[in-house]
PDB file of N, CA and C in Angstrom:
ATOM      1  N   UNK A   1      39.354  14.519 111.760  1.00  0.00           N
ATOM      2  CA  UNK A   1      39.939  15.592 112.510  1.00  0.00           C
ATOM      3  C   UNK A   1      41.102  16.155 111.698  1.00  0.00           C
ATOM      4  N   UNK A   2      41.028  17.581 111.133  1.00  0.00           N
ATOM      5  CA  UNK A   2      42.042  18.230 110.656  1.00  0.00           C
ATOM      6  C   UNK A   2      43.171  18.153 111.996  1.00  0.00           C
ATOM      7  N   UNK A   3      44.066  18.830 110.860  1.00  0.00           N
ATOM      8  CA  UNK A   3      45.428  19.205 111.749  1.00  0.00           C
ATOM      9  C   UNK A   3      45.800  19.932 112.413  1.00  0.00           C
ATOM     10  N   UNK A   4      44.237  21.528 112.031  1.00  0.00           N
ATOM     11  CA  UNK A   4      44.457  22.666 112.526  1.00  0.00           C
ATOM     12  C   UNK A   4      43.544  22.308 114.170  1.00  0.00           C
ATOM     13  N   UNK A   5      42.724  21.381 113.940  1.00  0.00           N
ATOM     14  CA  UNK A   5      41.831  20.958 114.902  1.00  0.00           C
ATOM     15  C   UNK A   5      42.756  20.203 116.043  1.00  0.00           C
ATOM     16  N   UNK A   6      43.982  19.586 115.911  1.00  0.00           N
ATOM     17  CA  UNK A   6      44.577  19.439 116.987  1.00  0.00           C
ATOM     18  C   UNK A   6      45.656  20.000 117.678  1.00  0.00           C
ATOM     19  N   UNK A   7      45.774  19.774 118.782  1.00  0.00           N
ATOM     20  CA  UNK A   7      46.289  20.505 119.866  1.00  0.00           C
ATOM     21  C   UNK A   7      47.242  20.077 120.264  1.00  0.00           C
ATOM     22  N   UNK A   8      48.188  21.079 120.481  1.00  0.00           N
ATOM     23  CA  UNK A   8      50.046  20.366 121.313  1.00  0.00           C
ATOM     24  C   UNK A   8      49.714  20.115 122.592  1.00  0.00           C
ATOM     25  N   UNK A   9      49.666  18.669 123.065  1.00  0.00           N
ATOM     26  CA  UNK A   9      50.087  18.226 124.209  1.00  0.00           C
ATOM     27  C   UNK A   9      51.061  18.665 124.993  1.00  0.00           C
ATOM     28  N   UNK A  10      51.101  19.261 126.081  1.00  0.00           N
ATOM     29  CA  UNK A  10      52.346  19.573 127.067  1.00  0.00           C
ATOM     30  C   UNK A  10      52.302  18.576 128.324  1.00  0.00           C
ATOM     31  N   UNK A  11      53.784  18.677 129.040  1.00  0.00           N
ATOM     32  CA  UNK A  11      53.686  17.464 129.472  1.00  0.00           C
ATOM     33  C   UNK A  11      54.138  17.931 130.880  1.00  0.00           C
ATOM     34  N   UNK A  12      53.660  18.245 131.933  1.00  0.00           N
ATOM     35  CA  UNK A  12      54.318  18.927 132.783  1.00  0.00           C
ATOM     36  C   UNK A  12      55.322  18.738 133.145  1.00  0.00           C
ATOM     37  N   UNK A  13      56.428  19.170 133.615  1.00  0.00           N
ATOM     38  CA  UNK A  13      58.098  18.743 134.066  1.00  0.00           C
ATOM     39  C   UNK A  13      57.599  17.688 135.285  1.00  0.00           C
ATOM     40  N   UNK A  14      57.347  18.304 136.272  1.00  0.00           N
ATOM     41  CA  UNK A  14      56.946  17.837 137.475  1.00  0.00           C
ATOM     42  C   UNK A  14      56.468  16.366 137.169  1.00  0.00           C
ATOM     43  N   UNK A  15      55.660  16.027 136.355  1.00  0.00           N
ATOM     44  CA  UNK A  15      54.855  14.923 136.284  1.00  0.00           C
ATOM     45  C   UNK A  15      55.778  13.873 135.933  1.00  0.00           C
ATOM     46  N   UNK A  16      56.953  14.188 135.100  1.00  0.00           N
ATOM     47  CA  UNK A  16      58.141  13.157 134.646  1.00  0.00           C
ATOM     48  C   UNK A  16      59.488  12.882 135.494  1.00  0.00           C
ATOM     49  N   UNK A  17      59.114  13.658 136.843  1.00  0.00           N
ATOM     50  CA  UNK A  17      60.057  13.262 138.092  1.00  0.00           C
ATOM     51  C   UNK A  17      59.824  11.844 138.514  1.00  0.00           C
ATOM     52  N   UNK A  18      58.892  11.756 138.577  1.00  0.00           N
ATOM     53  CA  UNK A  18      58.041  10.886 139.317  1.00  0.00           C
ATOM     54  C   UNK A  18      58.095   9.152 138.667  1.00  0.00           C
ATOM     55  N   UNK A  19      58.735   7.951 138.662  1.00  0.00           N
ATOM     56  CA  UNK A  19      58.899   6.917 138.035  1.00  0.00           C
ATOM     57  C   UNK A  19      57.868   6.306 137.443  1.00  0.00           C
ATOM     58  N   UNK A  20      57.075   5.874 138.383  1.00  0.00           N
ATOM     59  CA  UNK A  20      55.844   5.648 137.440  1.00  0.00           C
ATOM     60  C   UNK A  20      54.963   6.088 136.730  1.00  0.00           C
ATOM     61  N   UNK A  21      55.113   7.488 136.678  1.00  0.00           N
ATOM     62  CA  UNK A  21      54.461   8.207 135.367  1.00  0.00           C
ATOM     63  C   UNK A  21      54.918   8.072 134.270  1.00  0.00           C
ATOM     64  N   UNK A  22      56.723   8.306 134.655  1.00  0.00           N
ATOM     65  CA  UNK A  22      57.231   8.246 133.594  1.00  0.00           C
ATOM     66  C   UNK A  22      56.882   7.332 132.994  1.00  0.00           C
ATOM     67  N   UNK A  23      57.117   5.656 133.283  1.00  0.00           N
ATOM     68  CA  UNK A  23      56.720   4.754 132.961  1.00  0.00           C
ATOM     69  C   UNK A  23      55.265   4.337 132.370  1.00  0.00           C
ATOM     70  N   UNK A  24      54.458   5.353 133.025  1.00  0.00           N
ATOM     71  CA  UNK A  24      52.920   5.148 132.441  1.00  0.00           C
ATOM     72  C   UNK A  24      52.966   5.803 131.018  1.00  0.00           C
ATOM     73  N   UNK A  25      53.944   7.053 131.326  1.00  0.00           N
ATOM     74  CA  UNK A  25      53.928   7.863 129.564  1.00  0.00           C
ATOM     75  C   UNK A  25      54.775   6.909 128.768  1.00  0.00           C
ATOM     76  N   UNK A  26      55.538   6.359 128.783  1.00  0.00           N
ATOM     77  CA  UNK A  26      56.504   5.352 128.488  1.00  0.00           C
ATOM     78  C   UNK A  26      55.503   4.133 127.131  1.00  0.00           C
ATOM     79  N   UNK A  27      54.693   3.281 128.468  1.00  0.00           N
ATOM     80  CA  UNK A  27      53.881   2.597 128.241  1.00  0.00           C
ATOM     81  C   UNK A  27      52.597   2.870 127.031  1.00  0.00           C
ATOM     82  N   UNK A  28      52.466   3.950 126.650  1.00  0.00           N
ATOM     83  CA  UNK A  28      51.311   4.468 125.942  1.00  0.00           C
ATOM     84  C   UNK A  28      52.136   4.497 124.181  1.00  0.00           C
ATOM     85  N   UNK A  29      53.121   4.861 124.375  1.00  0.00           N
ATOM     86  CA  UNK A  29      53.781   4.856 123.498  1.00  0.00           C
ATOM     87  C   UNK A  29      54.454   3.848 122.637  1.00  0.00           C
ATOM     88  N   UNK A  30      54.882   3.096 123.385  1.00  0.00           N
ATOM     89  CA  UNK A  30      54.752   1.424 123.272  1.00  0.00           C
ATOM     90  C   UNK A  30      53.619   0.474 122.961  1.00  0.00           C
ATOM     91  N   UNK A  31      53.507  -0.270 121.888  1.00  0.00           N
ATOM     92  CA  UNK A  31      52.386  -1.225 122.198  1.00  0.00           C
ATOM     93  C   UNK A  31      52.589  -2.195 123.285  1.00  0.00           C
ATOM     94  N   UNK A  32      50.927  -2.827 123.398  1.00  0.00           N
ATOM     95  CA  UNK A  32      50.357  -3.364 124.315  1.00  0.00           C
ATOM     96  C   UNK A  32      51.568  -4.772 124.539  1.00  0.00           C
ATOM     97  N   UNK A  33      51.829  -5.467 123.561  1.00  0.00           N
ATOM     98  CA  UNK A  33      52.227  -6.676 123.857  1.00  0.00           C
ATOM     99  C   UNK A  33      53.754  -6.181 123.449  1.00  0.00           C
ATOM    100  N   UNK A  34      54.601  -5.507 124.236  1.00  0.00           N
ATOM    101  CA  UNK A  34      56.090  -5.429 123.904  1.00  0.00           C
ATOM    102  C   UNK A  34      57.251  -6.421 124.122  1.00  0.00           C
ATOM    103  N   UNK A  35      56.605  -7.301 125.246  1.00  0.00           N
ATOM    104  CA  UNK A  35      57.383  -8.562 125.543  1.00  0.00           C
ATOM    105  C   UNK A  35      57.517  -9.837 124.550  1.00  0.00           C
ATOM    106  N   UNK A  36      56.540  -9.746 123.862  1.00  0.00           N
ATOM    107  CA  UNK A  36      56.094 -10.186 122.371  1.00  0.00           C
ATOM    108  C   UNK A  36      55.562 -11.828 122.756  1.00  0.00           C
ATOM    109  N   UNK A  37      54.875 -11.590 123.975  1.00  0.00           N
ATOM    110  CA  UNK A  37      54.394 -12.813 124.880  1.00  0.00           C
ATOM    111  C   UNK A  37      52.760 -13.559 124.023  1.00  0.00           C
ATOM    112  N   UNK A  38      52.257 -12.722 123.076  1.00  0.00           N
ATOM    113  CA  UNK A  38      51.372 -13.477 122.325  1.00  0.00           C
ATOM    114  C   UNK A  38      52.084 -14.002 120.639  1.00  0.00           C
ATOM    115  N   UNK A  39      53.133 -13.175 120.733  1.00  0.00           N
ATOM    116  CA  UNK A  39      53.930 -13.935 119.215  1.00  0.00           C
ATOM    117  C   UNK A  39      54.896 -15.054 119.613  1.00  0.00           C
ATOM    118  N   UNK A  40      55.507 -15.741 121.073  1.00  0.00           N
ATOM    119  CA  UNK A  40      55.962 -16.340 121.787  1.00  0.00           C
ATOM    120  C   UNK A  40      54.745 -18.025 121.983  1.00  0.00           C
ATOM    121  N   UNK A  41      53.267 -17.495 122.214  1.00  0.00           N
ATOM    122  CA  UNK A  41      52.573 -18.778 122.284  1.00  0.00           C
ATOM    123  C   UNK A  41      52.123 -19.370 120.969  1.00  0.00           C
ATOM    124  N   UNK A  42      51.780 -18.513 119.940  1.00  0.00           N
ATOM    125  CA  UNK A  42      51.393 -18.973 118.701  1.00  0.00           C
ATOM    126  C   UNK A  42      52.636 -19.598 117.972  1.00  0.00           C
ATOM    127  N   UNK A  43      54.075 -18.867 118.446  1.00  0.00           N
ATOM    128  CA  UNK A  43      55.207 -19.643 118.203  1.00  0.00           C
ATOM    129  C   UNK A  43      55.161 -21.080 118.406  1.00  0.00           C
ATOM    130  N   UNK A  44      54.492 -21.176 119.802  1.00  0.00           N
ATOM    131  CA  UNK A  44      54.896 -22.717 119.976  1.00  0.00           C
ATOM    132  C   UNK A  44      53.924 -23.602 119.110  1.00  0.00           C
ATOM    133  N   UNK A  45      52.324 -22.802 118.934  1.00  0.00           N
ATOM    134  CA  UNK A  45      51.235 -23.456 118.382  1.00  0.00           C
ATOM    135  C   UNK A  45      51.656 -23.615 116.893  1.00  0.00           C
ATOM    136  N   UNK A  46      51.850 -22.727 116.134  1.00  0.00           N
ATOM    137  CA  UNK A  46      51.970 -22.689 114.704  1.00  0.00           C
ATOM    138  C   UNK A  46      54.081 -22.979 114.521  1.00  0.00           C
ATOM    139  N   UNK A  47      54.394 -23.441 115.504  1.00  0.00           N
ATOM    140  CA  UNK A  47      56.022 -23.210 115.174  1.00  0.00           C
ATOM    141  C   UNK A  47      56.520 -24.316 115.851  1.00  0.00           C
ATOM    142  N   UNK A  48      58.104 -24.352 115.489  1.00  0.00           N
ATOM    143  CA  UNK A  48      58.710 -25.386 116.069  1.00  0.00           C
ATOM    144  C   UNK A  48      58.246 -25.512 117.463  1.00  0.00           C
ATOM    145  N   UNK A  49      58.293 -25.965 118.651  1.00  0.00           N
ATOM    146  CA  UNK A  49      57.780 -26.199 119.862  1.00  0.00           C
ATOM    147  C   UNK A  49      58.695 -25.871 120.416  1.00  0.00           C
ATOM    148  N   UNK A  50      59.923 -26.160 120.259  1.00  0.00           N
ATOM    149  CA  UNK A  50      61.321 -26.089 120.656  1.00  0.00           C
ATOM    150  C   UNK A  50      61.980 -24.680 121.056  1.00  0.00           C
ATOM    151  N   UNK A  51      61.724 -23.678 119.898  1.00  0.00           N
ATOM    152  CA  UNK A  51      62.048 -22.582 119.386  1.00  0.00           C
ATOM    153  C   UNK A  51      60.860 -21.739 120.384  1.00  0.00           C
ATOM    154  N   UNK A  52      59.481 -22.203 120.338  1.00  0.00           N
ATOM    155  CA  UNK A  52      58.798 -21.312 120.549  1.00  0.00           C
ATOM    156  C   UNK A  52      58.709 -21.181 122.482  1.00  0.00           C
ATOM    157  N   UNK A  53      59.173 -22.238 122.851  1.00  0.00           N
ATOM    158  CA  UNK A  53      59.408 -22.125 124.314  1.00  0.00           C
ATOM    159  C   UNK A  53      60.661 -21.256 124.628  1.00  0.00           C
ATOM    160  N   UNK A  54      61.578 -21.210 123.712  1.00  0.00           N
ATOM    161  CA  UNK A  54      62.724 -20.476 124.233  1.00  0.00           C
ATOM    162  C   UNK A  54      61.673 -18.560 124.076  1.00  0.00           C
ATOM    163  N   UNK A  55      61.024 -18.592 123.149  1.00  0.00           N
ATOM    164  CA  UNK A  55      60.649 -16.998 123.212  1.00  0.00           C
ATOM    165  C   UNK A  55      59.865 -16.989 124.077  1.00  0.00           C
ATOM    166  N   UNK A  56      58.790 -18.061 124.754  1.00  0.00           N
ATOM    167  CA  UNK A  56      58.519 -18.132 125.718  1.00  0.00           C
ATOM    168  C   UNK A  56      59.235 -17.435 126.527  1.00  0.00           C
ATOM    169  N   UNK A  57      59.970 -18.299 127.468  1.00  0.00           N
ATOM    170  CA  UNK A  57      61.034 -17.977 128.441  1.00  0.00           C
ATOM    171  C   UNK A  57      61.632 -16.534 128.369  1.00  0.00           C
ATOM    172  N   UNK A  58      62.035 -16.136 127.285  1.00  0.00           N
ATOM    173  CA  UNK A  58      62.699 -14.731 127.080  1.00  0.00           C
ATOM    174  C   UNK A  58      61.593 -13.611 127.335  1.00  0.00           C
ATOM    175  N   UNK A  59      60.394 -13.871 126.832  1.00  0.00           N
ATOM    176  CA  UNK A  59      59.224 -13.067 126.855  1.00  0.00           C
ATOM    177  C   UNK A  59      58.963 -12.916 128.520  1.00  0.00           C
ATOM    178  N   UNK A  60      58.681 -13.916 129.494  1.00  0.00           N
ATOM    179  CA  UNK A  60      58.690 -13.918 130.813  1.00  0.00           C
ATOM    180  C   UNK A  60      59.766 -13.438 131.536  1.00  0.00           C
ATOM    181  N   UNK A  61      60.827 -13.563 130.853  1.00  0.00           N
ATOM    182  CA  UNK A  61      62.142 -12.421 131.066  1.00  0.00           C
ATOM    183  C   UNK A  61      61.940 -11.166 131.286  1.00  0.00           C
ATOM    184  N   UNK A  62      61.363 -10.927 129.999  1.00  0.00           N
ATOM    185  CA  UNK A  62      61.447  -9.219 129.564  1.00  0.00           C
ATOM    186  C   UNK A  62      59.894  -9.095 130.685  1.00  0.00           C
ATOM    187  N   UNK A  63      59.161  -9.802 130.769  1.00  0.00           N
ATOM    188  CA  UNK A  63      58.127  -8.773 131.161  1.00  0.00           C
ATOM    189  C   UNK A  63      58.371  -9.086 133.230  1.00  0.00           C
ATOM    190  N   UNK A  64      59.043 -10.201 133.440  1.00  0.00           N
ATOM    191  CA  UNK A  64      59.498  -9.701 135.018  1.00  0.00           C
ATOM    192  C   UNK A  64      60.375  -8.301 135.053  1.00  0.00           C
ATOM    193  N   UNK A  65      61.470  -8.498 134.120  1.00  0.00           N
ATOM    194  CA  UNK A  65      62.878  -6.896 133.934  1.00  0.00           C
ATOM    195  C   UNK A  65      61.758  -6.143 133.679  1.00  0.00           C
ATOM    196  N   UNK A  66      60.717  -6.102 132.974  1.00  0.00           N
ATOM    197  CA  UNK A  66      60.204  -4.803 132.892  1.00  0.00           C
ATOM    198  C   UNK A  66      59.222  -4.397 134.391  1.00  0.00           C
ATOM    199  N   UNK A  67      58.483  -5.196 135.203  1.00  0.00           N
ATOM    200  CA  UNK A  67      58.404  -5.096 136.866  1.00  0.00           C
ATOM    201  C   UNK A  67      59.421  -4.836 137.164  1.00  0.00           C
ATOM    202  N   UNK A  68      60.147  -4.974 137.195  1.00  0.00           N
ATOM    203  CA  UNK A  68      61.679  -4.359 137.965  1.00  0.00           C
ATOM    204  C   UNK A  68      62.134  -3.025 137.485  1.00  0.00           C
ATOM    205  N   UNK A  69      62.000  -2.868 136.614  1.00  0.00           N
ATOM    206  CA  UNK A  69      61.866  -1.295 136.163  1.00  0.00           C
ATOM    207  C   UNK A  69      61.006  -0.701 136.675  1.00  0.00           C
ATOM    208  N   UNK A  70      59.253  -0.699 136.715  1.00  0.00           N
ATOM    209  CA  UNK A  70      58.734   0.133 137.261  1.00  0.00           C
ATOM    210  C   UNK A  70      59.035   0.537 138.910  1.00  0.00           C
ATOM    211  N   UNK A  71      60.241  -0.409 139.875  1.00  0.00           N
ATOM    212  CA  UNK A  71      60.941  -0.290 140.932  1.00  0.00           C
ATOM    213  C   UNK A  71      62.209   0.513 140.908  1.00  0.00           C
ATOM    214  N   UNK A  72      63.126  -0.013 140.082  1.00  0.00           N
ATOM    215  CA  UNK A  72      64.039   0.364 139.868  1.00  0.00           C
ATOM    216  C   UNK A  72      64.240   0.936 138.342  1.00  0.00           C
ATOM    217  N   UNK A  73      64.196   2.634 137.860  1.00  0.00           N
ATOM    218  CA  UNK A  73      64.033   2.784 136.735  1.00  0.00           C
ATOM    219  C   UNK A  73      65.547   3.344 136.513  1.00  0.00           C
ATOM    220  N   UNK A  74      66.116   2.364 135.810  1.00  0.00           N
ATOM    221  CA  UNK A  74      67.810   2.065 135.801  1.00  0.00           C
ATOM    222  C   UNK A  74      68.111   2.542 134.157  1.00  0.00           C
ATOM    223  N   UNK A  75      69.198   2.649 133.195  1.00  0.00           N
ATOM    224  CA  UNK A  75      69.746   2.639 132.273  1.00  0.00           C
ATOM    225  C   UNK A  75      70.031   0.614 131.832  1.00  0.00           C
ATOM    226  N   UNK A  76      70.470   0.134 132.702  1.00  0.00           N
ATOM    227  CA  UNK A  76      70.731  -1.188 132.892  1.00  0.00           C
ATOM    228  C   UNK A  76      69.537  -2.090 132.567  1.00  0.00           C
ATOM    229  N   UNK A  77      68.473  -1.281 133.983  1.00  0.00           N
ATOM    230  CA  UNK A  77      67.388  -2.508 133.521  1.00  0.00           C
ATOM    231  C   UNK A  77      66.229  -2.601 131.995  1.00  0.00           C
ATOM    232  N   UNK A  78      66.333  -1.097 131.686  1.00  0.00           N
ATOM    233  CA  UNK A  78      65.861  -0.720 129.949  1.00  0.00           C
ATOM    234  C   UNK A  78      66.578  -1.454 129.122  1.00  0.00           C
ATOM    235  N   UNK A  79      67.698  -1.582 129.332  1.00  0.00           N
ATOM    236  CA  UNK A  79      68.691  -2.574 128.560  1.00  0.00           C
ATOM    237  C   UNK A  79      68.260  -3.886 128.441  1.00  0.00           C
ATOM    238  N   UNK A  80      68.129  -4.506 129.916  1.00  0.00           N
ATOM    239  CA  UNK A  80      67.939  -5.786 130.248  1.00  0.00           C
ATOM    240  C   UNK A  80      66.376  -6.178 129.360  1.00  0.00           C
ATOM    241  N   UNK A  81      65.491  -5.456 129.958  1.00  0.00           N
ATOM    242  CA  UNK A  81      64.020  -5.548 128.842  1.00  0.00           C
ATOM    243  C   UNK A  81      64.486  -5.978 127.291  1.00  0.00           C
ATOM    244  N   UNK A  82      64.970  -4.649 126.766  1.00  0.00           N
ATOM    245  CA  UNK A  82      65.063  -4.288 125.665  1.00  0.00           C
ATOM    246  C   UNK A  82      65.955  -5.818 124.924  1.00  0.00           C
ATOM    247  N   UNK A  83      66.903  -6.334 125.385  1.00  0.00           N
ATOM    248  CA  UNK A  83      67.454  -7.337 125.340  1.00  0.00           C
ATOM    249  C   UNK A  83      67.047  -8.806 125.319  1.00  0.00           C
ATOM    250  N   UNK A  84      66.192  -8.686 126.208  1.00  0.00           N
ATOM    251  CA  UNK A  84      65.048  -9.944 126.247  1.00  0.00           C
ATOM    252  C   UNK A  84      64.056 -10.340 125.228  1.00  0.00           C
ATOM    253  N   UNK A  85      63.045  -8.722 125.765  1.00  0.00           N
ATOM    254  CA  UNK A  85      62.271  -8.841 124.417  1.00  0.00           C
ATOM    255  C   UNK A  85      62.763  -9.149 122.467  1.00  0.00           C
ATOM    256  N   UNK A  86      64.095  -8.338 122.402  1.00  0.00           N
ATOM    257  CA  UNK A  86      64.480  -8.941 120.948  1.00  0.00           C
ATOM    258  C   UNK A  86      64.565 -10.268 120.633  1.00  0.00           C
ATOM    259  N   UNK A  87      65.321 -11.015 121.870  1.00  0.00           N
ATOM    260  CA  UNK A  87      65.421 -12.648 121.880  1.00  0.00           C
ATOM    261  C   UNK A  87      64.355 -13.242 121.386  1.00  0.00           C
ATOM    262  N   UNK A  88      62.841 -12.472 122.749  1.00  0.00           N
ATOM    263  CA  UNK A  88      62.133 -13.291 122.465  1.00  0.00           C
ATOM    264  C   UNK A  88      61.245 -12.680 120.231  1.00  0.00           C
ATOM    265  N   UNK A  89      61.353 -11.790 120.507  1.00  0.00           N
ATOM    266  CA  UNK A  89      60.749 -11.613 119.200  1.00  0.00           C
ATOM    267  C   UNK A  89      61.899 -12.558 117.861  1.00  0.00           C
ATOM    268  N   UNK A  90      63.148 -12.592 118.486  1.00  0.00           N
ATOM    269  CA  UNK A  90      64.317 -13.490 116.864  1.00  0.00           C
ATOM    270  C   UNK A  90      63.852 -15.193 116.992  1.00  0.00           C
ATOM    271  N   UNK A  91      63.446 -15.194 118.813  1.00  0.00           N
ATOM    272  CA  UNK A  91      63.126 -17.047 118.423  1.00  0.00           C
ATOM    273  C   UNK A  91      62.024 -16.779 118.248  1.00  0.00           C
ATOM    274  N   UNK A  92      60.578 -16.128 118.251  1.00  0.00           N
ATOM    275  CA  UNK A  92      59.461 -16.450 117.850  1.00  0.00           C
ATOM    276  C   UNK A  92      59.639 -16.492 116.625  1.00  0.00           C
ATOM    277  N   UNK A  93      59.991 -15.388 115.716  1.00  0.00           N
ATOM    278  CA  UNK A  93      60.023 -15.398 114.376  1.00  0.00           C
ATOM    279  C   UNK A  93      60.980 -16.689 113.685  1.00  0.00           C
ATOM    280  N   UNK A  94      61.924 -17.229 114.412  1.00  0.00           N
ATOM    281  CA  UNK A  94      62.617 -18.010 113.868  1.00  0.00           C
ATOM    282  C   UNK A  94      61.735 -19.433 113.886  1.00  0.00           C
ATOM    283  N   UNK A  95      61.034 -19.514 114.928  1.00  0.00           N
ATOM    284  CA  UNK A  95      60.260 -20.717 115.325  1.00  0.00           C
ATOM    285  C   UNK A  95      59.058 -21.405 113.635  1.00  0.00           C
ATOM    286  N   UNK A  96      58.468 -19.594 113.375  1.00  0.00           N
ATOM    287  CA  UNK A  96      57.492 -20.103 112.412  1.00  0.00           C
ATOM    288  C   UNK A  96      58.189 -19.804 111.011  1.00  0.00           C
ATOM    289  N   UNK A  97      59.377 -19.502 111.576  1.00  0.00           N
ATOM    290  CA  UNK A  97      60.204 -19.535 109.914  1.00  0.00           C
ATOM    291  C   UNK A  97      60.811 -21.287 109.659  1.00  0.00           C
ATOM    292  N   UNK A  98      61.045 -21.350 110.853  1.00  0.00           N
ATOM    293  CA  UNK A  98      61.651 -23.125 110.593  1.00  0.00           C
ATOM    294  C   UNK A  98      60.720 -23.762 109.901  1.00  0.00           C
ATOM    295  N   UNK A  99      59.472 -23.729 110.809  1.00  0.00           N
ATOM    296  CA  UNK A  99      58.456 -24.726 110.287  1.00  0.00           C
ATOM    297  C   UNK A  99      57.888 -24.227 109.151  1.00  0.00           C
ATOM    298  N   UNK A 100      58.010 -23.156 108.440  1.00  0.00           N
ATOM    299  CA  UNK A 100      57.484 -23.055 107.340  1.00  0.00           C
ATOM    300  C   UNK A 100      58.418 -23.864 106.385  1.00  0.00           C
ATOM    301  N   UNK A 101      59.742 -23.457 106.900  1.00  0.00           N
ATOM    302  CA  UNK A 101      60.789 -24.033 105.697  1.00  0.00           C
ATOM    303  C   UNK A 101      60.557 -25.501 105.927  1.00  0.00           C
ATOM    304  N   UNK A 102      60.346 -26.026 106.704  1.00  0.00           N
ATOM    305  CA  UNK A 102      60.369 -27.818 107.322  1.00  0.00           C
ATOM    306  C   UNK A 102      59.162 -28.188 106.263  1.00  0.00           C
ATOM    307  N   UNK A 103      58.144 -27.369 105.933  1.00  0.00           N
ATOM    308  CA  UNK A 103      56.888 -28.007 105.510  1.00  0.00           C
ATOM    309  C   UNK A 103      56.808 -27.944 104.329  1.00  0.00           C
ATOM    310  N   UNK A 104      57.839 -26.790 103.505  1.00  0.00           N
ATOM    311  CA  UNK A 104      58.053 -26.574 101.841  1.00  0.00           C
ATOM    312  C   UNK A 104      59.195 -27.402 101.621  1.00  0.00           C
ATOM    313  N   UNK A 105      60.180 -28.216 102.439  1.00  0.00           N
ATOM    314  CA  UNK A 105      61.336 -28.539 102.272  1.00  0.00           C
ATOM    315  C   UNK A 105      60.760 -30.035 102.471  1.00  0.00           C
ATOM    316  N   UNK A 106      59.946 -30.801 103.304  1.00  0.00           N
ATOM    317  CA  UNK A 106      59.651 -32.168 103.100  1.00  0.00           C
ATOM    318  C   UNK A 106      59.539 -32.714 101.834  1.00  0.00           C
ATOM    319  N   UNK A 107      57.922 -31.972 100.928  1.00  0.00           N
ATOM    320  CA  UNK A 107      57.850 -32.640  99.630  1.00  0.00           C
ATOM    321  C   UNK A 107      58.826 -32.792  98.719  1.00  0.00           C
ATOM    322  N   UNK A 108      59.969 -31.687  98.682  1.00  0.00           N
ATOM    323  CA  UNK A 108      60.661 -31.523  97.945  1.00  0.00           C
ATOM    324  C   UNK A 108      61.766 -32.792  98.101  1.00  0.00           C
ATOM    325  N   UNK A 109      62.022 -33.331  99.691  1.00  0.00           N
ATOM    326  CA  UNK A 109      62.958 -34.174  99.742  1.00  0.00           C
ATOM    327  C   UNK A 109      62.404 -35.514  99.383  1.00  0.00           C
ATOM    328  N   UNK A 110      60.292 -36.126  99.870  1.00  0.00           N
ATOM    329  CA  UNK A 110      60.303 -36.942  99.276  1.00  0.00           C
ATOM    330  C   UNK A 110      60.404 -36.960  97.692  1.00  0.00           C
ATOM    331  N   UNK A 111      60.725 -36.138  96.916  1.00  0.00           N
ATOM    332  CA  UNK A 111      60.486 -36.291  95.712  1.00  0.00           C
ATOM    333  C   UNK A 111      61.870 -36.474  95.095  1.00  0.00           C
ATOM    334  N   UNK A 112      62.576 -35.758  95.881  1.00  0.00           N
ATOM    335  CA  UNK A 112      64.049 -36.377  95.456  1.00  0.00           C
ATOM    336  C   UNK A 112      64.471 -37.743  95.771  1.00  0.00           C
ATOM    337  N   UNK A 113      63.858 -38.251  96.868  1.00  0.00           N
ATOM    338  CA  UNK A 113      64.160 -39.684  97.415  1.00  0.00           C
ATOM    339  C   UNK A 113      63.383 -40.482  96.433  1.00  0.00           C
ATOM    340  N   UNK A 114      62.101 -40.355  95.843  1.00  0.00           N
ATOM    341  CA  UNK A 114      61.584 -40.545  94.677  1.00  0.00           C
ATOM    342  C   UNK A 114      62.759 -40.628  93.664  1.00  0.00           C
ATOM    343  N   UNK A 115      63.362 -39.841  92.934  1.00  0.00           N
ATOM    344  CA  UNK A 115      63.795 -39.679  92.180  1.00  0.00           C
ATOM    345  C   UNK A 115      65.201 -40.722  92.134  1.00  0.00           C
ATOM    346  N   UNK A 116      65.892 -40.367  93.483  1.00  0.00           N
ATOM    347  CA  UNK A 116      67.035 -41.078  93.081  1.00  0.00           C
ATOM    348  C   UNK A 116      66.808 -42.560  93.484  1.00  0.00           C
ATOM    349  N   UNK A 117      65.452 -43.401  94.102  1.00  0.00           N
ATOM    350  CA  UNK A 117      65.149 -44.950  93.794  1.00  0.00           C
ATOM    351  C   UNK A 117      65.066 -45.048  92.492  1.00  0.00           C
ATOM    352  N   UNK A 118      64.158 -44.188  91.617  1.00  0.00           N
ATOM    353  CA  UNK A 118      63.839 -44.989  89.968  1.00  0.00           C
ATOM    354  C   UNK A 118      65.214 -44.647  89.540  1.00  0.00           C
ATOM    355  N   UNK A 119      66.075 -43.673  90.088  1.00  0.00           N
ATOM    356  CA  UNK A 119      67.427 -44.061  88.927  1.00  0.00           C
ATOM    357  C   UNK A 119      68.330 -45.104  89.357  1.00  0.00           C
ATOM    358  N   UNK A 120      68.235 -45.503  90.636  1.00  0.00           N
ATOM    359  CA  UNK A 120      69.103 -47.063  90.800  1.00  0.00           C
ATOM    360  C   UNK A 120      68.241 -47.911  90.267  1.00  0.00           C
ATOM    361  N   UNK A 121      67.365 -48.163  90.188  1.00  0.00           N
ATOM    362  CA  UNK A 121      66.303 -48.873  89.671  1.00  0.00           C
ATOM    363  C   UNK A 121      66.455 -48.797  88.090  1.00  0.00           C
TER     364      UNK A 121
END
């Protein structure tokens, strides 16, 4: 599809009074998983366990605040989402960053523990 082949979307005024439209136009624009509730379980599977329950928790945060938005569509509660969801996306990512470093950082320590027996030795 050329460029000349597409068409400006208009958006009626009327239609963005209305909260849950807004929210439906909102939603389209956004990807599917914004609570970051499938990078939150593979956290726990492929990641610290520890780490990956806290993005858990934050992820079930953001996506109740975000039900509460489609009720109450606040400045506050966009905040509150928006706030959650980062949590949960800094501990998921932190979760499979630990354990990556935990799993390049073992050999390296048995090999130093290696190292410094043969030199008392």
């Amino acid at each position: 599809m050329s460029a000349n082949e597409l068409k400006e979307v208009k958006v009626d005024e009327t239609f963005l009074e209305r909260p849950e439209q807004r929210i439906a136009l909102h939603n389209l624009a956004v990807c599917k998983d914004a609570d970051h509730r499938k990078l939150a379980i593979w956290s726990i599977i492929c990641g610290l366990s520890c780490f990956g329950i806290m993005s858990l928790m934050y992820s079930v945060k953001a996506r109740e605040a975000r039900k509460r938005l489609q009720h109450d569509d606040c400045q506050e509660t966009r905040d509150t989402v928006k706030k959650y969801a980062d949590k949960a996306l800094k501990w998921g990512i932190g979760s499979i960053v630990a354990w990556v470093v935990l799993i390049l950082i073992f050999p390296l320590l048995i090999g130093l523990l290696s190292y410094i027996i043969t030199f008392i030795d």
